[in-house]
PDB file of N, CA and C in Angstrom:
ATOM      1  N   UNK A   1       0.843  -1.174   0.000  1.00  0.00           N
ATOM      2  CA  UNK A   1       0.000   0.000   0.000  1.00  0.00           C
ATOM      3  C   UNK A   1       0.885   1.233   0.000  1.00  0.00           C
ATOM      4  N   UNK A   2       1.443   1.698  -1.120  1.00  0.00           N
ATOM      5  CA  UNK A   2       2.273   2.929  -1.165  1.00  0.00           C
ATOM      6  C   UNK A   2       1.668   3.932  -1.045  1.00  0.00           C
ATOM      7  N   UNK A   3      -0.018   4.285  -0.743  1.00  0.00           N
ATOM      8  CA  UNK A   3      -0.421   5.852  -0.884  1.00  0.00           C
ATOM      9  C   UNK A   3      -0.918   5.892   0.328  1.00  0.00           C
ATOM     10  N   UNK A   4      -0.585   4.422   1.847  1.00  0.00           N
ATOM     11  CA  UNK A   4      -1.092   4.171   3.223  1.00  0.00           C
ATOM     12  C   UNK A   4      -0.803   5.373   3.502  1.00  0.00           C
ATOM     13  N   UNK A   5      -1.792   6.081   4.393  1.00  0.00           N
ATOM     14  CA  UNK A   5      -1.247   7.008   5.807  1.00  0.00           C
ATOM     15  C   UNK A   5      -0.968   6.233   7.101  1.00  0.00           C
ATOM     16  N   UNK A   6      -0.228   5.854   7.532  1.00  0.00           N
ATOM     17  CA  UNK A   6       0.481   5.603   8.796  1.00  0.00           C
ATOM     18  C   UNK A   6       0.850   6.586   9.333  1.00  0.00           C
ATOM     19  N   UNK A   7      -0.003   6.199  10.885  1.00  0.00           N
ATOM     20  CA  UNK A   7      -0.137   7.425  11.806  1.00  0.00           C
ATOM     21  C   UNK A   7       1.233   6.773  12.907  1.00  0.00           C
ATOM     22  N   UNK A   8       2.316   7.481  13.010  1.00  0.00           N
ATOM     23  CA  UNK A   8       3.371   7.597  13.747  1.00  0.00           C
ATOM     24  C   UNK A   8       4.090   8.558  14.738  1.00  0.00           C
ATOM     25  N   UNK A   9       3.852   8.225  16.088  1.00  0.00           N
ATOM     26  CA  UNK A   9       4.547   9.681  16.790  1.00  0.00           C
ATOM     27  C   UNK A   9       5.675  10.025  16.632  1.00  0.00           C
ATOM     28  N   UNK A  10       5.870  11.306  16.398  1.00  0.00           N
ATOM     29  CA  UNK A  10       7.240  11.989  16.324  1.00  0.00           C
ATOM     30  C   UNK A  10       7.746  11.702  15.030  1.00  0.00           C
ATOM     31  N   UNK A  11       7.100  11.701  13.748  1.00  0.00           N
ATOM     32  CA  UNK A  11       7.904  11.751  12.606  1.00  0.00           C
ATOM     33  C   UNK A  11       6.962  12.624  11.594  1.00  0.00           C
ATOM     34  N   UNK A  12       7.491  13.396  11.302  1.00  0.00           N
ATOM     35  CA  UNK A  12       7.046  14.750  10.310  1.00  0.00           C
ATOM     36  C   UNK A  12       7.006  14.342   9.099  1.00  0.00           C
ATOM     37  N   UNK A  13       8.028  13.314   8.527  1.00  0.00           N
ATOM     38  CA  UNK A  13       8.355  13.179   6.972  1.00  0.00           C
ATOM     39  C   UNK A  13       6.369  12.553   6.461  1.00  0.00           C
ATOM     40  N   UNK A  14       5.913  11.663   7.271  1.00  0.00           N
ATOM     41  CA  UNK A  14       4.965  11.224   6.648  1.00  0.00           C
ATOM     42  C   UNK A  14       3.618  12.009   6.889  1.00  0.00           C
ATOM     43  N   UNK A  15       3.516  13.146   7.571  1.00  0.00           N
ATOM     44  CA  UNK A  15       2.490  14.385   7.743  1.00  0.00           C
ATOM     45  C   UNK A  15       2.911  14.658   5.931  1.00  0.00           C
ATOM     46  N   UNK A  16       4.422  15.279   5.863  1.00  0.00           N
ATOM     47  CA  UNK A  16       4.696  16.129   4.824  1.00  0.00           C
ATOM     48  C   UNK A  16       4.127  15.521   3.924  1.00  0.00           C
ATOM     49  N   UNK A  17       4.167  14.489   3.575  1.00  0.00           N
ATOM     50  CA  UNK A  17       3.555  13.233   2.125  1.00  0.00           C
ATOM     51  C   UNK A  17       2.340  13.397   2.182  1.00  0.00           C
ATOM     52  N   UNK A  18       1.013  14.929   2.417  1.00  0.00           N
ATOM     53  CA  UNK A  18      -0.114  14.606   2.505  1.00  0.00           C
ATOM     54  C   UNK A  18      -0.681  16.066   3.050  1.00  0.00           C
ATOM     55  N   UNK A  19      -0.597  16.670   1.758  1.00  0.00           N
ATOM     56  CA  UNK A  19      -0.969  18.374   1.656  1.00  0.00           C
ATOM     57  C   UNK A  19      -1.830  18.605   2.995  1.00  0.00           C
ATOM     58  N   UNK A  20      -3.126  18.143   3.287  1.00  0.00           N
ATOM     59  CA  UNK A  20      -4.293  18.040   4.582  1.00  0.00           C
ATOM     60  C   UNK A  20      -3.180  18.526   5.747  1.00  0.00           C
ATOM     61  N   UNK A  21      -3.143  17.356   5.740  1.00  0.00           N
ATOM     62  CA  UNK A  21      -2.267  17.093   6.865  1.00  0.00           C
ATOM     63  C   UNK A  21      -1.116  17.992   7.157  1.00  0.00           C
ATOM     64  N   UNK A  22      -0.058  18.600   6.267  1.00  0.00           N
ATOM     65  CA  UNK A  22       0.640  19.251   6.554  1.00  0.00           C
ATOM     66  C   UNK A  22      -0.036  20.776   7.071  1.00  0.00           C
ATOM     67  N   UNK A  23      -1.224  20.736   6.463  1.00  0.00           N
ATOM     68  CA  UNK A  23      -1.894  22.088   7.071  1.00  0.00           C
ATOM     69  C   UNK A  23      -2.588  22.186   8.197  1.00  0.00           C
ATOM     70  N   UNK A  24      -2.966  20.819   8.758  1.00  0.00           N
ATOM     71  CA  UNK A  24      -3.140  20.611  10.247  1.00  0.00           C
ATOM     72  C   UNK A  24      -2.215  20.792  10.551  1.00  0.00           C
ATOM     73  N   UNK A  25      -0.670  20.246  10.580  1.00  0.00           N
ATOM     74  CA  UNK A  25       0.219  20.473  11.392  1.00  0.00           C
ATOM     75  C   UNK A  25       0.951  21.779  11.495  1.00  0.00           C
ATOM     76  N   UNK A  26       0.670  22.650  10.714  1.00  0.00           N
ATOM     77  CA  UNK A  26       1.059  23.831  10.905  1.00  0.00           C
ATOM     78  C   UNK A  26       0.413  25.023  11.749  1.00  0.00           C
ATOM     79  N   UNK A  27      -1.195  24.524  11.308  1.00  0.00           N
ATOM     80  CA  UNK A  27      -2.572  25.595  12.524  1.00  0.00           C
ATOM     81  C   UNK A  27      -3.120  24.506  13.673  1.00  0.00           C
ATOM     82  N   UNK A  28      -2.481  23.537  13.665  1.00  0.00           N
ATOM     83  CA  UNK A  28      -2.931  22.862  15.185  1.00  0.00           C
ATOM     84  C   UNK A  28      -3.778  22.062  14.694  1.00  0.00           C
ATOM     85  N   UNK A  29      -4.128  21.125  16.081  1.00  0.00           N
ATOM     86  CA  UNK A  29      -5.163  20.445  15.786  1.00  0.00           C
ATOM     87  C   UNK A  29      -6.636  21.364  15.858  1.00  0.00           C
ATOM     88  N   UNK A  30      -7.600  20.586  14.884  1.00  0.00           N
ATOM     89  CA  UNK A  30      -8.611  21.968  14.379  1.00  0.00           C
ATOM     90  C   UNK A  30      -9.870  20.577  15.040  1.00  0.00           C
ATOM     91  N   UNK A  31     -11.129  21.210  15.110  1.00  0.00           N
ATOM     92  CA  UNK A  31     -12.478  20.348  15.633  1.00  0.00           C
ATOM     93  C   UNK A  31     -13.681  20.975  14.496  1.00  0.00           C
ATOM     94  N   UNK A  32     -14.227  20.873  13.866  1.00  0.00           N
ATOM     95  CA  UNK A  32     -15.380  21.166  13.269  1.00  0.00           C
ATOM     96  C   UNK A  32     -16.803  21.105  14.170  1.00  0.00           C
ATOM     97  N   UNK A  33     -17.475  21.957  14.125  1.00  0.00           N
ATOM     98  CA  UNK A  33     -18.215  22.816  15.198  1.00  0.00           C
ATOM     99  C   UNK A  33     -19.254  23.205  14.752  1.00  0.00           C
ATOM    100  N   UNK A  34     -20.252  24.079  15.811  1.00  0.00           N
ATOM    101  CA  UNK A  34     -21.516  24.572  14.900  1.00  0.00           C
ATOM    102  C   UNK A  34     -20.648  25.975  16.063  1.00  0.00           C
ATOM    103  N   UNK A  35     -21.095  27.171  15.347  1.00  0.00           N
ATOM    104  CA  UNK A  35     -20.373  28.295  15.931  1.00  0.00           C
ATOM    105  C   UNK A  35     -21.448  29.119  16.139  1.00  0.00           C
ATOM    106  N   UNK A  36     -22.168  29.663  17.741  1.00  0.00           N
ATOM    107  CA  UNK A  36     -23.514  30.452  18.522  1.00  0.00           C
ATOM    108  C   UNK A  36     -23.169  31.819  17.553  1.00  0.00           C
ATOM    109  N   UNK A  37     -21.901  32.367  17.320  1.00  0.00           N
ATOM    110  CA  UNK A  37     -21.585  33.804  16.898  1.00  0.00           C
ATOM    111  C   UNK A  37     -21.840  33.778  15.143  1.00  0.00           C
ATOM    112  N   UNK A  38     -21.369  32.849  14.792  1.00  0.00           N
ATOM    113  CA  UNK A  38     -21.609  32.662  12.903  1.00  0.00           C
ATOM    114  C   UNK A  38     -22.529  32.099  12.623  1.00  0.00           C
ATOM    115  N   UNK A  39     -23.340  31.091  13.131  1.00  0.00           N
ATOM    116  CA  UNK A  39     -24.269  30.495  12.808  1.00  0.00           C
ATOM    117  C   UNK A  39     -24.288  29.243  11.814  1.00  0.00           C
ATOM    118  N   UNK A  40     -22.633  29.086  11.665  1.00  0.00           N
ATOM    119  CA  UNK A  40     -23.017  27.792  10.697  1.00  0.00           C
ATOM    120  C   UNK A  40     -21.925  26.781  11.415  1.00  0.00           C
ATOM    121  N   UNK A  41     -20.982  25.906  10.348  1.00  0.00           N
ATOM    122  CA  UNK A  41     -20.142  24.951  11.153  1.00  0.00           C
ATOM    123  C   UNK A  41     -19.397  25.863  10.769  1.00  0.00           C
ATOM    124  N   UNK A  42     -18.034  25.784  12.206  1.00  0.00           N
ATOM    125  CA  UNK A  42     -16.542  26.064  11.459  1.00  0.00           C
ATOM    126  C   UNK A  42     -15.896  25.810  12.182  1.00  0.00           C
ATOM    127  N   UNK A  43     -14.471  25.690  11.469  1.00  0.00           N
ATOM    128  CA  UNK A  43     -12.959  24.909  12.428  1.00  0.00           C
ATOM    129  C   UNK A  43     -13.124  25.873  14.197  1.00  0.00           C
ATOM    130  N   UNK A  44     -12.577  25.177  14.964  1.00  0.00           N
ATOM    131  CA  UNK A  44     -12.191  25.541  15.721  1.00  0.00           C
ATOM    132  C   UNK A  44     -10.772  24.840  16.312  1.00  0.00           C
ATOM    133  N   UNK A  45     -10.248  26.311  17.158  1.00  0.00           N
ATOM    134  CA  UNK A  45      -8.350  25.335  17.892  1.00  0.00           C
ATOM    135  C   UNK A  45      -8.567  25.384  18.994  1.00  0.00           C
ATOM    136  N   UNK A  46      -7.846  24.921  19.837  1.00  0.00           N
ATOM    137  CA  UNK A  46      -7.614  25.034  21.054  1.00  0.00           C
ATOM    138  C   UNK A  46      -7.359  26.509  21.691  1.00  0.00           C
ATOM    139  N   UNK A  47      -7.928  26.979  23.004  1.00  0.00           N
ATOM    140  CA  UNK A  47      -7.410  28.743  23.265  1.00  0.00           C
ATOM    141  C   UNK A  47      -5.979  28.132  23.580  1.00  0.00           C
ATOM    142  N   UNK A  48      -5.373  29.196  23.267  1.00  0.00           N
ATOM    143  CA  UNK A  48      -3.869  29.716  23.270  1.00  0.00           C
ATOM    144  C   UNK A  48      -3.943  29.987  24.971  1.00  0.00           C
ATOM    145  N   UNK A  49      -2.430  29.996  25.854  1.00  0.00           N
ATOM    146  CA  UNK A  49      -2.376  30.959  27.069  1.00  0.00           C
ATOM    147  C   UNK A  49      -3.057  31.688  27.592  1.00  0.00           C
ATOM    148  N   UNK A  50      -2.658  32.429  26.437  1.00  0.00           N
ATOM    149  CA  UNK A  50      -3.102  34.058  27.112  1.00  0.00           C
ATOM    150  C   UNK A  50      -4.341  34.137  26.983  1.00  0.00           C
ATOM    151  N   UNK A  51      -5.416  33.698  26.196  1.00  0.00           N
ATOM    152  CA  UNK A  51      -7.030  33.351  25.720  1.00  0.00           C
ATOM    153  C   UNK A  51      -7.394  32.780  27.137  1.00  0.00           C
ATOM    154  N   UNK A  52      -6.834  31.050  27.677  1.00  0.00           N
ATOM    155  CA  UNK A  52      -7.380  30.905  28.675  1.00  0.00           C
ATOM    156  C   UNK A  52      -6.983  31.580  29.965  1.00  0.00           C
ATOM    157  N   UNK A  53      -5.982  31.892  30.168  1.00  0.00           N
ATOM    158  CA  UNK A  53      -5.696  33.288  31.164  1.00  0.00           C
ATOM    159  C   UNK A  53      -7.269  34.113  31.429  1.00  0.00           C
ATOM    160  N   UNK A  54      -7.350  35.062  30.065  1.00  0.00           N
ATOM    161  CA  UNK A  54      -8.269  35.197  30.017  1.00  0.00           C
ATOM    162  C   UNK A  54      -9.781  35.138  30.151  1.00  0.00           C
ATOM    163  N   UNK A  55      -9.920  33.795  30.030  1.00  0.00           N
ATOM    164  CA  UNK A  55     -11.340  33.094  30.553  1.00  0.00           C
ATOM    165  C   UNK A  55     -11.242  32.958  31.579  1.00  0.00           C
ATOM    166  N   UNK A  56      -9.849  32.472  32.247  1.00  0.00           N
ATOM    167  CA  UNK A  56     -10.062  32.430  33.862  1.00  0.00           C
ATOM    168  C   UNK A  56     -10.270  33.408  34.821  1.00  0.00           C
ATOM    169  N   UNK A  57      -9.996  34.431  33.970  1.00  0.00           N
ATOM    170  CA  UNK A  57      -9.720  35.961  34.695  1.00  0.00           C
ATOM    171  C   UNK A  57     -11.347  36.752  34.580  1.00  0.00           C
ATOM    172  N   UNK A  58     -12.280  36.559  33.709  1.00  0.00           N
ATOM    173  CA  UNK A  58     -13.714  37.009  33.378  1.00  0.00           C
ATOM    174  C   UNK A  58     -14.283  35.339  34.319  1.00  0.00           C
ATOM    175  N   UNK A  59     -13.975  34.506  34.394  1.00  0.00           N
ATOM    176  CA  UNK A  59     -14.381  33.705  35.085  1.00  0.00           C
ATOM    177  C   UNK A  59     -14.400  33.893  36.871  1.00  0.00           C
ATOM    178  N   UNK A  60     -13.047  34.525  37.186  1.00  0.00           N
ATOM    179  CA  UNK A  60     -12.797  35.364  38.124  1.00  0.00           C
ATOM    180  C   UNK A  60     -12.478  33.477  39.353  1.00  0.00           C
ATOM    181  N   UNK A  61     -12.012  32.919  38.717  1.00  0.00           N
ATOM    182  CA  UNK A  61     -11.849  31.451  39.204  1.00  0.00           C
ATOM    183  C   UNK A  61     -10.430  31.400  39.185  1.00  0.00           C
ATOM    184  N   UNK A  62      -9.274  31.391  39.145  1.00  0.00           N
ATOM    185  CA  UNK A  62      -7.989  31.176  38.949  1.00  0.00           C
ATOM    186  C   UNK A  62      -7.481  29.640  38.951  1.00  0.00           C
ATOM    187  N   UNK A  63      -8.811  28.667  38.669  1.00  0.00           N
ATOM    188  CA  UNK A  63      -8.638  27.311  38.547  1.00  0.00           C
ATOM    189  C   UNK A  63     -10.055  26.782  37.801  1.00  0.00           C
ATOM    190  N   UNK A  64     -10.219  27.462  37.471  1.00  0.00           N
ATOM    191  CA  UNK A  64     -11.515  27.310  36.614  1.00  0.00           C
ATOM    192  C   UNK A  64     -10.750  26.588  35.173  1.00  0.00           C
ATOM    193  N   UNK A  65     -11.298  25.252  35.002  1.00  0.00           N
ATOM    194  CA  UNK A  65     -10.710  23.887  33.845  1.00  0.00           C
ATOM    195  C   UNK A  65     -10.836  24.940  32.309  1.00  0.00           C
ATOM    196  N   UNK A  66     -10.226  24.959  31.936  1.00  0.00           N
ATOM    197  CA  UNK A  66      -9.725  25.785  30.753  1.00  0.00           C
ATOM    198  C   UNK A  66      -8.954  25.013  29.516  1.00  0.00           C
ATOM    199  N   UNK A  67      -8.696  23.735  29.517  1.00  0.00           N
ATOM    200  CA  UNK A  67      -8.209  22.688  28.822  1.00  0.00           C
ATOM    201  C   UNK A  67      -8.681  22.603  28.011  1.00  0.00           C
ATOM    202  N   UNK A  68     -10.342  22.192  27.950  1.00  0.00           N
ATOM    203  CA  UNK A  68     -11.021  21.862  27.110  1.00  0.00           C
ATOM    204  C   UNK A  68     -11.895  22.806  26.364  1.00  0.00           C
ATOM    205  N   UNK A  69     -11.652  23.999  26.005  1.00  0.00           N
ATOM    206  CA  UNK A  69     -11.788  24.844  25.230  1.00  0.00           C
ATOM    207  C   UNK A  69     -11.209  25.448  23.910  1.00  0.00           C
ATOM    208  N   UNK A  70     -12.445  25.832  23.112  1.00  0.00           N
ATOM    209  CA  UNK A  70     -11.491  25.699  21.873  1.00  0.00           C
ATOM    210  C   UNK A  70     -12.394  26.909  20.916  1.00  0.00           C
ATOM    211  N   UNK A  71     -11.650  27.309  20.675  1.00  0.00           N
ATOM    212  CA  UNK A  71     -11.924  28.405  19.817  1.00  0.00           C
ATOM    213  C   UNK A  71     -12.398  28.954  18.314  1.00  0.00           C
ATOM    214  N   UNK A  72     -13.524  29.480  17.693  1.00  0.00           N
ATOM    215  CA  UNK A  72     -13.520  29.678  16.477  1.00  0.00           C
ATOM    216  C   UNK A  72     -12.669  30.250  15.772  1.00  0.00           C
ATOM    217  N   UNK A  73     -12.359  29.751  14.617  1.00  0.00           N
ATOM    218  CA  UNK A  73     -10.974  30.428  13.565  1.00  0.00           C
ATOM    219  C   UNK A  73     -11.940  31.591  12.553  1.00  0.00           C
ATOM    220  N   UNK A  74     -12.579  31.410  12.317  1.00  0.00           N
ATOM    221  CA  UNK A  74     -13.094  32.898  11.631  1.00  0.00           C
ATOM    222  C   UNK A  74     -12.781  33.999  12.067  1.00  0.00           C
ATOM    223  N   UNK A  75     -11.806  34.982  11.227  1.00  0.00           N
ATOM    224  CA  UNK A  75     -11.517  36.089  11.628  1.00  0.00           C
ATOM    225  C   UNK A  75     -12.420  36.918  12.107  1.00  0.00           C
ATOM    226  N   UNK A  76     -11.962  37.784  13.441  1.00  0.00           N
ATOM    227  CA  UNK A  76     -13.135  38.867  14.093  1.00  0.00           C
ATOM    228  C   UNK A  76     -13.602  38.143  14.893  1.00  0.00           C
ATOM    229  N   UNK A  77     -13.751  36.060  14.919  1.00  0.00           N
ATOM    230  CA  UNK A  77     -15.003  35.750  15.948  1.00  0.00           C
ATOM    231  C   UNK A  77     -14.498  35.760  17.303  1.00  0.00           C
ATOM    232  N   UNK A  78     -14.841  35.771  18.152  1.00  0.00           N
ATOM    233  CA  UNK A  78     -14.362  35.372  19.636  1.00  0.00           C
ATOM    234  C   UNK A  78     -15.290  34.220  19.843  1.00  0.00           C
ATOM    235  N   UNK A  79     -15.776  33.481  19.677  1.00  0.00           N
ATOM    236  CA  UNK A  79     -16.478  32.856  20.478  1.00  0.00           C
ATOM    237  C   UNK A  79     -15.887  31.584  20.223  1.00  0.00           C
ATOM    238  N   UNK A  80     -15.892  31.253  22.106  1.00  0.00           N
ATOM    239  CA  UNK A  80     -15.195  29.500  22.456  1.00  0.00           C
ATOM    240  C   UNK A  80     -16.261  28.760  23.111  1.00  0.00           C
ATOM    241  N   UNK A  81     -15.363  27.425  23.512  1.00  0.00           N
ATOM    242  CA  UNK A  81     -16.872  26.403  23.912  1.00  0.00           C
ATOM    243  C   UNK A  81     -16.027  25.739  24.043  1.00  0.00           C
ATOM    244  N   UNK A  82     -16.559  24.277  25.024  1.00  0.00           N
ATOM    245  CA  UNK A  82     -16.008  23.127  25.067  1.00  0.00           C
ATOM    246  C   UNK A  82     -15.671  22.344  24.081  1.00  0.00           C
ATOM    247  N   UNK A  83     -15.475  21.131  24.349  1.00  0.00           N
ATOM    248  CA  UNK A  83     -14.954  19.968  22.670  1.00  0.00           C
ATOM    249  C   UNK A  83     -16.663  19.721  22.467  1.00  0.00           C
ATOM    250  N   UNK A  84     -17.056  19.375  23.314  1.00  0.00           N
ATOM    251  CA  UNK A  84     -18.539  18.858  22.745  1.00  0.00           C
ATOM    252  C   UNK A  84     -20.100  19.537  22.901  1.00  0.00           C
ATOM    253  N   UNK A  85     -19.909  20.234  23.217  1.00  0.00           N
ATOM    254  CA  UNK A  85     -21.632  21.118  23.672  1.00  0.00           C
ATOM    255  C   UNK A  85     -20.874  22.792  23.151  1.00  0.00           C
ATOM    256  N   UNK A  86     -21.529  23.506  23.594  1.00  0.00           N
ATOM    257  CA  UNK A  86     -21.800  24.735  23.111  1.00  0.00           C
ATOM    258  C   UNK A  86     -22.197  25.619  24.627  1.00  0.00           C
ATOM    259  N   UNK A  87     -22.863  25.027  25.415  1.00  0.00           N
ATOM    260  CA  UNK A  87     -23.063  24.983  26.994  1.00  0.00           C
ATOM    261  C   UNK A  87     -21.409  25.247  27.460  1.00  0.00           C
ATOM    262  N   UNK A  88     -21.512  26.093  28.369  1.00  0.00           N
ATOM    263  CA  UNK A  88     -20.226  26.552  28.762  1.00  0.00           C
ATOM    264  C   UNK A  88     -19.271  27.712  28.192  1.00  0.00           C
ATOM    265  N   UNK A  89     -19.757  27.752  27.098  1.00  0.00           N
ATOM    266  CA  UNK A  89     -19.030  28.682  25.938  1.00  0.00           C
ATOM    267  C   UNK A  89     -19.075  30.175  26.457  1.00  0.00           C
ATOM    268  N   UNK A  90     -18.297  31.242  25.848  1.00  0.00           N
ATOM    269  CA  UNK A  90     -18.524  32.328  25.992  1.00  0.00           C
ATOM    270  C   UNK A  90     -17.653  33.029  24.960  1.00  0.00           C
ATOM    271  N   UNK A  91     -17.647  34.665  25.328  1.00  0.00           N
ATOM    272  CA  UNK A  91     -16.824  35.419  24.196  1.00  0.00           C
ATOM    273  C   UNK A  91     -15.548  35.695  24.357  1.00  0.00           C
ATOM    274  N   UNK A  92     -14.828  36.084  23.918  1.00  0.00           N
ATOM    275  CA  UNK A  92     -13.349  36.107  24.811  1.00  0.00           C
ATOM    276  C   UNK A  92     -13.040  37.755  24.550  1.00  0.00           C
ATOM    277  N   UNK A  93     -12.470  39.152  25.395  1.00  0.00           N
ATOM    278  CA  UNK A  93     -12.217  39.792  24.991  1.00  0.00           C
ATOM    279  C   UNK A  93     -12.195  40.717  23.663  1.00  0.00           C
ATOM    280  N   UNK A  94     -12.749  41.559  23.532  1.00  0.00           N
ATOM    281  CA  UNK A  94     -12.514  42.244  22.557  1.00  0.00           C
ATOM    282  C   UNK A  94     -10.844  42.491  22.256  1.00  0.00           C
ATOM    283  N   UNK A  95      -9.976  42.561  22.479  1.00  0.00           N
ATOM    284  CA  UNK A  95      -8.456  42.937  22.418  1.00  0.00           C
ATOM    285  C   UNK A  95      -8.209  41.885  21.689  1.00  0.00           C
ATOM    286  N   UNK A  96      -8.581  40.177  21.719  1.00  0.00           N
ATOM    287  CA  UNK A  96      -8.498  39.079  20.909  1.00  0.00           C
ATOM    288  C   UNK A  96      -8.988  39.240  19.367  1.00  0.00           C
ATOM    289  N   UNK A  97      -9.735  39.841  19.464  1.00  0.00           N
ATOM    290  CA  UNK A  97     -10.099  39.990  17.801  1.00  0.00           C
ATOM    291  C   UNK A  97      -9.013  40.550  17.103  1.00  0.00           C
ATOM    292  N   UNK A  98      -8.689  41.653  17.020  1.00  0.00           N
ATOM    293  CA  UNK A  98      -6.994  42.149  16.338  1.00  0.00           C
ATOM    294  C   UNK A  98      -6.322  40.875  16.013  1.00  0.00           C
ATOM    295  N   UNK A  99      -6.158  40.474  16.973  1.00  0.00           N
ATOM    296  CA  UNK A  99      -5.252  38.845  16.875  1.00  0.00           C
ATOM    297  C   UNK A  99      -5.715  37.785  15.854  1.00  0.00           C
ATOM    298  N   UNK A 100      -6.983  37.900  15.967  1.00  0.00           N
ATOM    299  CA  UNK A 100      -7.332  36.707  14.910  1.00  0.00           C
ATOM    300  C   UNK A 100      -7.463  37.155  13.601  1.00  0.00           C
ATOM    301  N   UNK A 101      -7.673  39.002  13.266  1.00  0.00           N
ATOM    302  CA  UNK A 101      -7.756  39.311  12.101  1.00  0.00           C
ATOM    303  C   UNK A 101      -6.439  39.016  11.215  1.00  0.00           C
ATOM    304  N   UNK A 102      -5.740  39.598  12.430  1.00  0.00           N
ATOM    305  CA  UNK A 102      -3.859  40.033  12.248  1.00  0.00           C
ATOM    306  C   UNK A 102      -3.129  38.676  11.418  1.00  0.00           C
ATOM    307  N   UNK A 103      -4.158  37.133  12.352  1.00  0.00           N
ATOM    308  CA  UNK A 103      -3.306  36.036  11.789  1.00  0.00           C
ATOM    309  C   UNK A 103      -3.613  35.598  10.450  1.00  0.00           C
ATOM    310  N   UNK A 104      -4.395  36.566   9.764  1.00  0.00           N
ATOM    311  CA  UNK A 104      -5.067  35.988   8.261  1.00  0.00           C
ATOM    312  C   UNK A 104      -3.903  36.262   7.176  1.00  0.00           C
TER     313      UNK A 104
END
């Protein structure tokens, strides 16, 4: 099977053999979503640091679980959520938007 994907930790050469894939590995791992702010499906990543900093800090919890949050990639959106519900979600800062326009 020469066109197999074999999934292997810690080796890049066989991501590279597989355009998709090399573009996951460059923007992270991504989740497909229904998004409360856009209204349709779209990728979402994981929050960055300073994002869940953030949630913890409007959460006003300084241990408030922040792991499992993940963020819409549409430029301008703020809005995050858990891996699986939409329950829990919220907006993240206005100062974050710049950031997501900036990364287009």
């Amino acid at each position: 099977m020469e066109n197999a994907l074999y999934y292997r930790m810690g080796v890049d050469a066989v991501v590279t053999d597989f355009p998709d894939l090399a573009a996951i590995a460059r923007r992270g791992l991504m989740i497909r979503r229904a998004c409360r702010t856009c209204g349709t499906m779209q990728d979402f990543r994981k929050l960055n640091e300073e994002e869940r900093a953030a949630v913890r800090a409007e959460k006003k919890d300084p241990r408030h679980y922040v792991d499992n949050l993940w963020r819409c990639t549409v430029p301008g959106c703020l809005w995050y959520q858990p891996y699986l519900h939409t329950d829990g979600g919220g907006t993240l800062p206005e100062r974050f938007k710049e950031e997501a326009t900036a990364a287009e």
